[in-house]
Each structure stands twice: as C-alpha cells, then as structure tokens.
N, C-alpha and C. Protein backbone atom coordinates (compact mmCIF):
# COMPACT_ATOMS: atom_id res chain seq x y z
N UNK A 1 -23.35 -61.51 42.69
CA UNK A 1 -22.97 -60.13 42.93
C UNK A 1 -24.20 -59.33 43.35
N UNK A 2 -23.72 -58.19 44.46
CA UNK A 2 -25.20 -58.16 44.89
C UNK A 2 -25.19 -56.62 44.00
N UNK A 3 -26.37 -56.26 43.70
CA UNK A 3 -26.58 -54.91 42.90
C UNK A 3 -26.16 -53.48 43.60
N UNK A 4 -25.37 -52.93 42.83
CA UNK A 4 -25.01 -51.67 43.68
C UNK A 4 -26.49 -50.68 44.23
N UNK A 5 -27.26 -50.85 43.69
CA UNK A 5 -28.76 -50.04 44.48
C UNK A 5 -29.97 -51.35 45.35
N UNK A 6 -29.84 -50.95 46.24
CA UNK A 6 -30.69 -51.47 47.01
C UNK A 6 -31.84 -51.15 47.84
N UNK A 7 -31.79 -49.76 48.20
CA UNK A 7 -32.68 -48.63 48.51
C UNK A 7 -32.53 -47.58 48.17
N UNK A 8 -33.89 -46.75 47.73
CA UNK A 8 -34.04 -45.76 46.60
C UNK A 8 -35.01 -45.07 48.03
N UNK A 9 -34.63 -43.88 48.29
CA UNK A 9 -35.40 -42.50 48.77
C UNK A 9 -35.72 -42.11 47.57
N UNK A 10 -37.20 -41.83 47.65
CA UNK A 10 -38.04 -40.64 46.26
C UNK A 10 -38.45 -39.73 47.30
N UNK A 11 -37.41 -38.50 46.90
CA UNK A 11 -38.09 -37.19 47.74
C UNK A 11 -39.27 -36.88 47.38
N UNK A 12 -40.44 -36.10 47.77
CA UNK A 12 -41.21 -35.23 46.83
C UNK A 12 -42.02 -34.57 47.62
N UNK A 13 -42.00 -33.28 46.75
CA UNK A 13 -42.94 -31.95 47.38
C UNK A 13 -44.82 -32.13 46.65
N UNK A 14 -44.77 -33.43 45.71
CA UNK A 14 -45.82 -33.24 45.24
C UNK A 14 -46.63 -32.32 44.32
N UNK A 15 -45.49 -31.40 43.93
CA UNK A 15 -45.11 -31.08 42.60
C UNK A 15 -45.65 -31.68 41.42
N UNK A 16 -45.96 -30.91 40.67
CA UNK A 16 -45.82 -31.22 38.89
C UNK A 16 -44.11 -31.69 38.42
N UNK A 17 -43.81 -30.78 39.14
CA UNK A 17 -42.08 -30.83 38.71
C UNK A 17 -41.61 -32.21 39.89
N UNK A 18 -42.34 -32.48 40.52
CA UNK A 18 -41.63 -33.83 40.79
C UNK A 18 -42.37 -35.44 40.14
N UNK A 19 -42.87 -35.32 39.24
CA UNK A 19 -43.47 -36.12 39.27
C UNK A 19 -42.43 -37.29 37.71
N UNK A 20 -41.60 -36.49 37.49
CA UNK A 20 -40.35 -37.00 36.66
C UNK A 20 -39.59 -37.83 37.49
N UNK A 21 -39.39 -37.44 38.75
CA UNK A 21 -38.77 -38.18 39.35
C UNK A 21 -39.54 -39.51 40.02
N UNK A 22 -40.86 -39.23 40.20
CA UNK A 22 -41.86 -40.87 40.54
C UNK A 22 -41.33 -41.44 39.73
N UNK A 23 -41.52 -41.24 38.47
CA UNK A 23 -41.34 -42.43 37.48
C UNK A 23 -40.02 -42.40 37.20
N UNK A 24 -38.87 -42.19 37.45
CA UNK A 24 -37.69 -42.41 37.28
C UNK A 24 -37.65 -43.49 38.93
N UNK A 25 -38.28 -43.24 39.63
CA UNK A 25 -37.94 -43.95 41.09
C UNK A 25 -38.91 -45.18 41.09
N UNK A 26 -39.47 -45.17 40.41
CA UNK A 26 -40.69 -46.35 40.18
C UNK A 26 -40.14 -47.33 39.39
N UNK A 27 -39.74 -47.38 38.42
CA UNK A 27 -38.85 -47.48 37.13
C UNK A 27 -38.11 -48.25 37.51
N UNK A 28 -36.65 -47.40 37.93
CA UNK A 28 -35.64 -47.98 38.75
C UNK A 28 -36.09 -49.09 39.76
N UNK A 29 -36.32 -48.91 40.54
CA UNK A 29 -37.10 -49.94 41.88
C UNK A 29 -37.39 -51.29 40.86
N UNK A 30 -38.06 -50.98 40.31
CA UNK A 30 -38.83 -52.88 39.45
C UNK A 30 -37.58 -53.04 39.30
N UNK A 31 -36.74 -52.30 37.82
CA UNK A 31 -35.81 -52.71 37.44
C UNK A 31 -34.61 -53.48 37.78
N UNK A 32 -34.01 -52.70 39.15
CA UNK A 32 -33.24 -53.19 40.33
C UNK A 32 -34.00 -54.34 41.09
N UNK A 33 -35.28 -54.03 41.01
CA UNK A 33 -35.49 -54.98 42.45
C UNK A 33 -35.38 -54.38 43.88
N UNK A 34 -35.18 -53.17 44.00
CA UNK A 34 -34.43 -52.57 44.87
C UNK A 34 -35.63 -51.91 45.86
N UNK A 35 -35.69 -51.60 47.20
CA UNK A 35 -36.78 -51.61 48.39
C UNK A 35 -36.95 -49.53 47.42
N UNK A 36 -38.52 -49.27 47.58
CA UNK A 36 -38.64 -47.76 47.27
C UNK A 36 -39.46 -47.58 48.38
N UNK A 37 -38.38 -46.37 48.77
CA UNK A 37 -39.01 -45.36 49.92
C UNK A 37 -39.42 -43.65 49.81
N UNK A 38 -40.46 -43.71 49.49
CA UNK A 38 -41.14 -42.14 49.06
C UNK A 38 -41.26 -41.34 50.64
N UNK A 39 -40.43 -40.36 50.35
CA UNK A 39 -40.05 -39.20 51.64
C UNK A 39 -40.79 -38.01 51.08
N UNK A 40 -41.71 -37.50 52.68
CA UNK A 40 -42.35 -36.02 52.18
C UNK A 40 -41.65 -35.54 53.21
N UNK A 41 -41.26 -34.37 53.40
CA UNK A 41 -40.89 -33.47 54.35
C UNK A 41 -41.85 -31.94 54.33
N UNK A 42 -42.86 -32.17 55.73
CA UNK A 42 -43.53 -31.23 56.14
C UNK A 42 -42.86 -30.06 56.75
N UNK A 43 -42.69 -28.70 56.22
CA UNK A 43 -41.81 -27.68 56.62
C UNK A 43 -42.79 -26.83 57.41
N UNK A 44 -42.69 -27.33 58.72
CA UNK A 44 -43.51 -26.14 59.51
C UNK A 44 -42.83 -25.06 59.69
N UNK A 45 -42.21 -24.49 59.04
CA UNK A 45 -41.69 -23.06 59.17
C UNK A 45 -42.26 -22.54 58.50
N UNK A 46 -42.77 -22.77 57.61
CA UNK A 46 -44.02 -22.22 56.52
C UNK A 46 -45.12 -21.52 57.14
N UNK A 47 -45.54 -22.06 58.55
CA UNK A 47 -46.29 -21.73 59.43
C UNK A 47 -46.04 -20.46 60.51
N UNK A 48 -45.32 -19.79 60.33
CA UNK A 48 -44.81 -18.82 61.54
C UNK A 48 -45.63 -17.85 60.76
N UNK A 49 -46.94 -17.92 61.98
CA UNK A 49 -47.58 -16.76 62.31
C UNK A 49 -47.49 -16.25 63.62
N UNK A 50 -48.15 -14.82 63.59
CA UNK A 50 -48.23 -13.79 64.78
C UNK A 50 -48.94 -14.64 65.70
N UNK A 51 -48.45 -14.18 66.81
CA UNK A 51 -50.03 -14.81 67.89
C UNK A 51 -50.79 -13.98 68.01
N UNK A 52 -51.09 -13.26 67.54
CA UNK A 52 -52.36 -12.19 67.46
C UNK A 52 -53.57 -12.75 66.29
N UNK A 53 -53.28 -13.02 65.44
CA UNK A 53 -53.98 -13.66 64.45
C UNK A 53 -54.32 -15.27 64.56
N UNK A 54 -53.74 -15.94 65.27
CA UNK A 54 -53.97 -17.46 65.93
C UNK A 54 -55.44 -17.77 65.84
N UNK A 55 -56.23 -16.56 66.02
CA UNK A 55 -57.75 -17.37 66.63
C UNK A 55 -58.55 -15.79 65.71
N UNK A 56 -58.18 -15.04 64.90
CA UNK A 56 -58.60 -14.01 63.99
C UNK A 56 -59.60 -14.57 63.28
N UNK A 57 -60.35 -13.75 62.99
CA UNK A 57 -61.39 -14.24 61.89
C UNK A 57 -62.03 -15.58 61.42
N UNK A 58 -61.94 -16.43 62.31
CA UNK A 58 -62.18 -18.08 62.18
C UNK A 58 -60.63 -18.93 61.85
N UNK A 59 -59.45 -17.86 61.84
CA UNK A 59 -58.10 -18.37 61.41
C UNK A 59 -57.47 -19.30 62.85
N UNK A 60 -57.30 -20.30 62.58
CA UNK A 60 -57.08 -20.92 63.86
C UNK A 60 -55.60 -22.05 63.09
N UNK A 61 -54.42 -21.53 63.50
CA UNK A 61 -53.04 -21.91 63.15
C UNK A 61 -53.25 -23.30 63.14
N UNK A 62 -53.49 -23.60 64.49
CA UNK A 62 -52.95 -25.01 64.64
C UNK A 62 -53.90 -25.94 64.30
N UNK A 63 -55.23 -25.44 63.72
CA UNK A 63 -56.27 -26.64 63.13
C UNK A 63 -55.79 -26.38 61.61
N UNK A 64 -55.47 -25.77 60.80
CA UNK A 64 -54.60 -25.69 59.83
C UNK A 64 -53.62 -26.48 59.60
N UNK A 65 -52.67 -26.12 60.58
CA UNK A 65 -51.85 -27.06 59.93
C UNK A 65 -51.45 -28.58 60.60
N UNK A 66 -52.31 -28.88 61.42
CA UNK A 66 -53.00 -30.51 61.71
C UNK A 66 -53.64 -30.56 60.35
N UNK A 67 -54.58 -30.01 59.61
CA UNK A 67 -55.47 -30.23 58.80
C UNK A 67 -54.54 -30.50 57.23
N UNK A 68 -53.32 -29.59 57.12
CA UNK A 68 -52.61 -29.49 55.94
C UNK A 68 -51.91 -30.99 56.49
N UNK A 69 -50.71 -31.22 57.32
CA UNK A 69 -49.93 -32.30 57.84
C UNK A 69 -50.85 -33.64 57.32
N UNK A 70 -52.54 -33.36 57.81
CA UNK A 70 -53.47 -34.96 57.39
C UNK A 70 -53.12 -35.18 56.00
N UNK A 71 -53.62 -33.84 55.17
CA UNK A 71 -53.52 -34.08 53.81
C UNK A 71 -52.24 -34.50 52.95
N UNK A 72 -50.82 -33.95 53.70
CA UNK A 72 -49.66 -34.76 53.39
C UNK A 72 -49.33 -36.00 53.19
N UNK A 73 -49.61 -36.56 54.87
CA UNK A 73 -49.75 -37.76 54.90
C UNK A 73 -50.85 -38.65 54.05
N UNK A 74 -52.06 -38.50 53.71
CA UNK A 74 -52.79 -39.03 53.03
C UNK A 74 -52.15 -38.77 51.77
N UNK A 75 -51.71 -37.69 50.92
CA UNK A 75 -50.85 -37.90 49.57
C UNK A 75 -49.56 -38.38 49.18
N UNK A 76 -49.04 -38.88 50.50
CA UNK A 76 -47.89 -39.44 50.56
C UNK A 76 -48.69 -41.34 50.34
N UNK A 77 -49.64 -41.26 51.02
CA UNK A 77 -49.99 -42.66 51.27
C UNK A 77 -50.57 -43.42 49.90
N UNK A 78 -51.50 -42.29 49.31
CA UNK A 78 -52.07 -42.46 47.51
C UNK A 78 -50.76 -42.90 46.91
N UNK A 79 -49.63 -41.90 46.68
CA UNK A 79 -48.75 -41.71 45.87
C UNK A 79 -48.06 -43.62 45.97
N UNK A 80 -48.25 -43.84 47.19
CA UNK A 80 -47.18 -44.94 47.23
C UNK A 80 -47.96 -46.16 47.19
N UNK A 81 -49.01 -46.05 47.10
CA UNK A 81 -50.15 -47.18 46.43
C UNK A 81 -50.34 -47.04 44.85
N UNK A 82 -49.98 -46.20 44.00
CA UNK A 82 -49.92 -46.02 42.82
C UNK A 82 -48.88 -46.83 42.59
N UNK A 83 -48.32 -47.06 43.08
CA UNK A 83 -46.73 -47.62 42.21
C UNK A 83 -46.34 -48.71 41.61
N UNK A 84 -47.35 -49.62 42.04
CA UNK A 84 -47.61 -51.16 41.83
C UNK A 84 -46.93 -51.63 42.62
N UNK A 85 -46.15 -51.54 43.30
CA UNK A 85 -44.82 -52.51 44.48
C UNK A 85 -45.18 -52.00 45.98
N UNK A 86 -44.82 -52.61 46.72
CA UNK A 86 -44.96 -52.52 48.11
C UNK A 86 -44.14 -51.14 48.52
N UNK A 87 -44.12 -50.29 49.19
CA UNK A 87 -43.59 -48.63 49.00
C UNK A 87 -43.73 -48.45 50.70
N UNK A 88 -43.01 -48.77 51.52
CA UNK A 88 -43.28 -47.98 53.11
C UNK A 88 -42.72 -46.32 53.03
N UNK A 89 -43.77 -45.65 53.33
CA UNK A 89 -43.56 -44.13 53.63
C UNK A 89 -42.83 -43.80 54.25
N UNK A 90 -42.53 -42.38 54.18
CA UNK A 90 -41.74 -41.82 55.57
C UNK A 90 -42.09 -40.15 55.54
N UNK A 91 -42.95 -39.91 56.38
CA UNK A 91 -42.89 -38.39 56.40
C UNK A 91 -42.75 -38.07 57.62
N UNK A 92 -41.79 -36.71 57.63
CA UNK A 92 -40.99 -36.39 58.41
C UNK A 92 -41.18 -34.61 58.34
N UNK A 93 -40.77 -33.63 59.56
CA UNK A 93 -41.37 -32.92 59.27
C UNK A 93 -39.73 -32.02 59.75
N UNK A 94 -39.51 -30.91 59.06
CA UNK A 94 -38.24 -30.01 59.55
C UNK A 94 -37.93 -29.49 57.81
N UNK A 95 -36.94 -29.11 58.10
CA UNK A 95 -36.46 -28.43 56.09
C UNK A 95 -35.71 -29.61 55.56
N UNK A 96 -36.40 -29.42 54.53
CA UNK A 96 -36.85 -30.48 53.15
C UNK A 96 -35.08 -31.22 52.62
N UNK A 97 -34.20 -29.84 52.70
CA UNK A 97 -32.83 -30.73 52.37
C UNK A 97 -32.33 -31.50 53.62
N UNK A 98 -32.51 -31.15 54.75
CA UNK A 98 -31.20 -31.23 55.92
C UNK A 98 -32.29 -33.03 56.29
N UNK A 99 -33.74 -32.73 56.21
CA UNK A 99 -34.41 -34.40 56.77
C UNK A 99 -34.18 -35.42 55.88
N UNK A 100 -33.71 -35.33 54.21
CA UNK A 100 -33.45 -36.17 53.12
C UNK A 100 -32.51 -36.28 53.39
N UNK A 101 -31.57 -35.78 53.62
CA UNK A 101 -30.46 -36.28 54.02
C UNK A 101 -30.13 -37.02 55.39
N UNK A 102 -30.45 -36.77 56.44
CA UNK A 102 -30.77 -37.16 57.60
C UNK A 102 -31.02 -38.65 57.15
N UNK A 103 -32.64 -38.67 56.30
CA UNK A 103 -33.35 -40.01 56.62
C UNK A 103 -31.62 -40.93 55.49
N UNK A 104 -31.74 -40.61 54.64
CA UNK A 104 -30.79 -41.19 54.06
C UNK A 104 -29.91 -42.25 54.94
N UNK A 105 -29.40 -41.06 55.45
CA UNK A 105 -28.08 -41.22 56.43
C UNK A 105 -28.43 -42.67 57.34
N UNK A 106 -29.81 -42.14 57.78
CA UNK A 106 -30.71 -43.15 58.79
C UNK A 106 -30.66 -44.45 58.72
N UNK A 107 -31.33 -44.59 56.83
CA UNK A 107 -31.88 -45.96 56.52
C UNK A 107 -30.91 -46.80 55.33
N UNK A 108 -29.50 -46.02 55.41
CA UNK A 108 -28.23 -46.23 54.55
C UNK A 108 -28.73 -46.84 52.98
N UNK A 109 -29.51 -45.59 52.85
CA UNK A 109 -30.01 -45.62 51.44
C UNK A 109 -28.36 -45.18 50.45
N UNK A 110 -29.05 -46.04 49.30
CA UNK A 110 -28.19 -45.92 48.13
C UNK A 110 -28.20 -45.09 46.96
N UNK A 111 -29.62 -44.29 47.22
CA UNK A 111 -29.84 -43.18 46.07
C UNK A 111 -31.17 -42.84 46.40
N UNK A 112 -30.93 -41.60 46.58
CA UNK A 112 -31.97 -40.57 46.74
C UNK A 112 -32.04 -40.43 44.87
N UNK A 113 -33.73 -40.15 44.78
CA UNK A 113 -34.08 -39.54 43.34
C UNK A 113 -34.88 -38.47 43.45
N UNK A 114 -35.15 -37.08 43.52
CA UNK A 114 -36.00 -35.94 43.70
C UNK A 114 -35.70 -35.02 42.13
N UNK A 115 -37.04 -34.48 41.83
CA UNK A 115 -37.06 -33.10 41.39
C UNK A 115 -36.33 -31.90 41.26
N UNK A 116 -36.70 -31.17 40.41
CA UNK A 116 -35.40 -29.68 40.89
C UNK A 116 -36.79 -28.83 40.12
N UNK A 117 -36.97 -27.69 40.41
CA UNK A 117 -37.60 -26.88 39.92
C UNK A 117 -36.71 -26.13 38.80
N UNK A 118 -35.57 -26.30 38.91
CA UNK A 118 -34.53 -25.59 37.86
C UNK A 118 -34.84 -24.43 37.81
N UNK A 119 -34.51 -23.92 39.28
CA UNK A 119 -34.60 -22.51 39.60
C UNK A 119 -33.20 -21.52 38.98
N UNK A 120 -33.21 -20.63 38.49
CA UNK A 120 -31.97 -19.83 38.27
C UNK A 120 -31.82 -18.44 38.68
N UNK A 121 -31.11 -17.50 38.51
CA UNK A 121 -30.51 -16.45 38.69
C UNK A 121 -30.86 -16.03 40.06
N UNK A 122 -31.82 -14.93 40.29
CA UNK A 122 -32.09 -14.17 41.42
C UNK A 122 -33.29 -15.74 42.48
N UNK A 123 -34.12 -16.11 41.57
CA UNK A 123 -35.07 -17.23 42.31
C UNK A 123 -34.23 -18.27 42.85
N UNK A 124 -33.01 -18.84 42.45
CA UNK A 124 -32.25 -19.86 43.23
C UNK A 124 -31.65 -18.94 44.09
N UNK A 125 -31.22 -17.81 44.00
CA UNK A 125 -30.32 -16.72 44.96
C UNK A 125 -30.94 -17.21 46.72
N UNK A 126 -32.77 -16.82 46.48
CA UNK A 126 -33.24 -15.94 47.69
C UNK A 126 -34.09 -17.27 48.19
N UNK A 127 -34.61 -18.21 47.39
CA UNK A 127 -34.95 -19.47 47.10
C UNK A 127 -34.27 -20.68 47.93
N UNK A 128 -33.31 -20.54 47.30
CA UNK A 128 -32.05 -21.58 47.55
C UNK A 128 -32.74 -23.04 46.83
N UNK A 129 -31.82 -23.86 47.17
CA UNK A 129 -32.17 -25.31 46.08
C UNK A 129 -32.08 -26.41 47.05
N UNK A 130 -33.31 -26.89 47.45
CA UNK A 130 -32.67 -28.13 47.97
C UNK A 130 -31.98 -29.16 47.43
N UNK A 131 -32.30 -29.36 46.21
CA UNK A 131 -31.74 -30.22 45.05
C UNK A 131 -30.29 -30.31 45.42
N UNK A 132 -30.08 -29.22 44.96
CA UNK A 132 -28.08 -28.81 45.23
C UNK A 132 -28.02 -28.78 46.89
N UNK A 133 -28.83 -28.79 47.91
CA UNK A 133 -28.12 -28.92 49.22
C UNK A 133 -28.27 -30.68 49.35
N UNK A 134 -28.97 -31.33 49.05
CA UNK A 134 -29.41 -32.87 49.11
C UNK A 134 -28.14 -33.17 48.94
N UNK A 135 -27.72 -33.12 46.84
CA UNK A 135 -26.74 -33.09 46.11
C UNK A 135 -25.20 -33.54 46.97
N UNK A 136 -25.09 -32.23 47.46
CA UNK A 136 -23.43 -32.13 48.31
C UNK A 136 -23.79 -32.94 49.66
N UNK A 137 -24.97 -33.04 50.26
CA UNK A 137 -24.71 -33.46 51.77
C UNK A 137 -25.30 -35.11 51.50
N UNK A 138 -25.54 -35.43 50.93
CA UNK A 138 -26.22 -37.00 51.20
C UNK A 138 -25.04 -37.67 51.51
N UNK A 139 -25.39 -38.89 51.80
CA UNK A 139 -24.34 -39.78 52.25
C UNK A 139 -24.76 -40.90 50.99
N UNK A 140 -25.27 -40.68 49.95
CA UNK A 140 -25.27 -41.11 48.99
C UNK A 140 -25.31 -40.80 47.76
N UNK A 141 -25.40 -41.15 46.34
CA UNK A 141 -26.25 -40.75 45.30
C UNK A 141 -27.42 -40.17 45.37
N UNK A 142 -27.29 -39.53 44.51
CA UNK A 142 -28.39 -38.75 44.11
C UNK A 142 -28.48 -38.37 42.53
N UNK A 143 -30.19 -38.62 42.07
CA UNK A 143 -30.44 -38.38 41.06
C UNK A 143 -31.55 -37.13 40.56
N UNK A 144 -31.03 -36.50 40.10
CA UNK A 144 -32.18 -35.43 40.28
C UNK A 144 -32.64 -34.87 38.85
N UNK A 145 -33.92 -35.00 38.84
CA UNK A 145 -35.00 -34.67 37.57
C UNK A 145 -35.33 -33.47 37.25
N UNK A 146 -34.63 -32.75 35.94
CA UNK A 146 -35.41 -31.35 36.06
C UNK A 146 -36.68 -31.62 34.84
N UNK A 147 -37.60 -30.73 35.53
CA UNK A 147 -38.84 -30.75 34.58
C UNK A 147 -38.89 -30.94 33.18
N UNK A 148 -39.39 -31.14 32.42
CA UNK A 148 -39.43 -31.23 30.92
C UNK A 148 -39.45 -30.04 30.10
N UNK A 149 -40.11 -29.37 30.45
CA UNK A 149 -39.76 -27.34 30.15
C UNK A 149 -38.43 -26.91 30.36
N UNK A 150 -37.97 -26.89 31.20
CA UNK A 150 -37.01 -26.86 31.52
C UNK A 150 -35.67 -27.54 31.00
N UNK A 151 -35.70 -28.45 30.26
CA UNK A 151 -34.17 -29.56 29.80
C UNK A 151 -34.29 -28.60 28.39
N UNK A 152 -32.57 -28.62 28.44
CA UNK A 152 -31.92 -27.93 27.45
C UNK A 152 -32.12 -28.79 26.28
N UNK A 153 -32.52 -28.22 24.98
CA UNK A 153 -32.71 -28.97 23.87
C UNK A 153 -31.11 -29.60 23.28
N UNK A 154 -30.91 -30.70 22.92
CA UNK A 154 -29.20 -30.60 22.85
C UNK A 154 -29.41 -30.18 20.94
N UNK A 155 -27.85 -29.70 21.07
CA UNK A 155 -27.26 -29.11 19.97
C UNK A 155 -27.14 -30.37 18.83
N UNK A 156 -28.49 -30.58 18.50
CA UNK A 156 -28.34 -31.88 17.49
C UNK A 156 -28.06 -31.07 15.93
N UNK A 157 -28.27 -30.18 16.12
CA UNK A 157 -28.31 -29.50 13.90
C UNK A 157 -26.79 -29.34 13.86
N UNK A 158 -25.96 -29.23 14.70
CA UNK A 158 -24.94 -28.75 14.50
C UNK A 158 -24.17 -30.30 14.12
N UNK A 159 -23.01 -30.03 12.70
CA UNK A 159 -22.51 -30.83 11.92
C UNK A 159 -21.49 -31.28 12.73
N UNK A 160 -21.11 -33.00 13.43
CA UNK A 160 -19.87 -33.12 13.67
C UNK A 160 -18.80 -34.35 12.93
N UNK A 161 -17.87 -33.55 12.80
CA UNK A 161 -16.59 -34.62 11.88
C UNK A 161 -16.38 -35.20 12.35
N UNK A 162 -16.28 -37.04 11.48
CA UNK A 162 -16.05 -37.94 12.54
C UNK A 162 -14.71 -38.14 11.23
N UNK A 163 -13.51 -38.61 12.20
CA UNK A 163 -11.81 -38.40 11.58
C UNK A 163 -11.59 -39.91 11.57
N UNK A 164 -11.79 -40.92 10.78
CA UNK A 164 -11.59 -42.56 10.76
C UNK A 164 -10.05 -42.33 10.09
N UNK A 165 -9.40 -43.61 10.82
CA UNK A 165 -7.74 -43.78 10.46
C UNK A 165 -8.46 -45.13 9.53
C-alpha cells in the first residue's frame, strides 16, 4: 500500500512563527519517507516605490532588492541543508498564498505544512491570512502551525463525568 503522503511543501516566511512548522515538516518527511520541498515566496510588491526616490540618497531600488531576493535564496538554501535529508528548493516570487498554491497544484503535492501568525480581530481584517487563503485554495492538505504563544491552553481543571453501563 503506497502511503497517503508523498510530497510535503514547507511554506516559510522565515519567521520565528514558522519555524513550528520546519519541524513538523522535517518530522513528517523521515517519518513518511515522503520527498520535502521547502517553498519561499519573494513578494515584490513589498517593493513599490516612487521613481523619484529610485536613485535618492544612495537608495537604489533595484540593488536592494537583487540584494534582499540573494539573501532569500541563500536562507532558503541553509534552511534545507539543516534538515538532514535531501530537500530541493523552490523559490518563487508573486503573493505568498496564490504561488503555494500554484506550486502545489504544479508538483501534485500531498500536503502543504506552513505557519500562521494567529493573527486576529482588526490585524487579520487589513492583514489578511495567507494561512486561511492556502487553507481553502490548495489542491491539497494542509497543515498549519500556530506559534506556541499563541495555542489555547486546553480546559484540563475542568471535572469530566465519565457514565460506565
């Protein structure tokens, strides 16, 4: 019987808050046996500056963010030499939910695993979540890690009746 997971997408922004999900995607992978593919998605929209300021004060856009894009790729490349297993990259550059899903779609992955910042009220409003856009649009599973600050303590003090016949 062949194992229902066979390829694992590990999103990550490189986060503190994603780093629950490395080791949930690291983890998994030995466990399964299963191929791990660590996805960064470079959001050059982050980048929309004026063209007046392009070449301001020694500010020069596009050696920036060649210079940020190197450093992606080089922490995408560390991250996936840490892992102990063979790890082929994929960084890809556009908004962070719509390319995880995309690559998904691509490489008929079986479970995406990413982070959530466990954003709420007005900050998920204006924010938005990629977590929850991944979530609904993948063409697969998805597992998603919220930080350790963040996880609800469960309601262990509270007394429950157990009713034996």
């Amino acid at each position: 019987m062949q194992p229902p997971v066979k390829r694992i997408i590990l999103a990550t922004d490189f986060s503190e808050t994603s780093q629950g999900a490395v080791h949930y995607a690291v983890w998994l992978a030995k466990v399964l046996g299963a191929e791990l593919r660590p996805l960064h998605v470079f959001d050059t929209s982050r980048w929309n500056v004026l063209a007046q300021y392009y070449e301001k004060s020694g500010f020069n856009v596009v050696r920036e963010v060649e210079e940020t894009r190197k450093r992606g790729k080089d922490a995408l490349k560390e991250l996936a030499e840490s892992f102990g297993i063979e790890a082929e990259t994929i960084f890809t550059e556009g908004r962070a939910g719509e390319e995880a899903v995309r690559v998904a779609t691509d490489l008929d992955a079986d479970l995406i695993i990413m982070g959530t910042h466990g954003y709420g009220g007005w900050k998920r409003f204006t924010l938005g979540s990629v977590a929850d856009f991944v979530s609904k649009h993948a063409p697969c599973s998805v597992l998603t890690i919220r930080p350790k600050e963040k996880q609800i303590e469960p309601m262990h003090r509270k007394k429950v009746a157990v009713i034996s016949s």
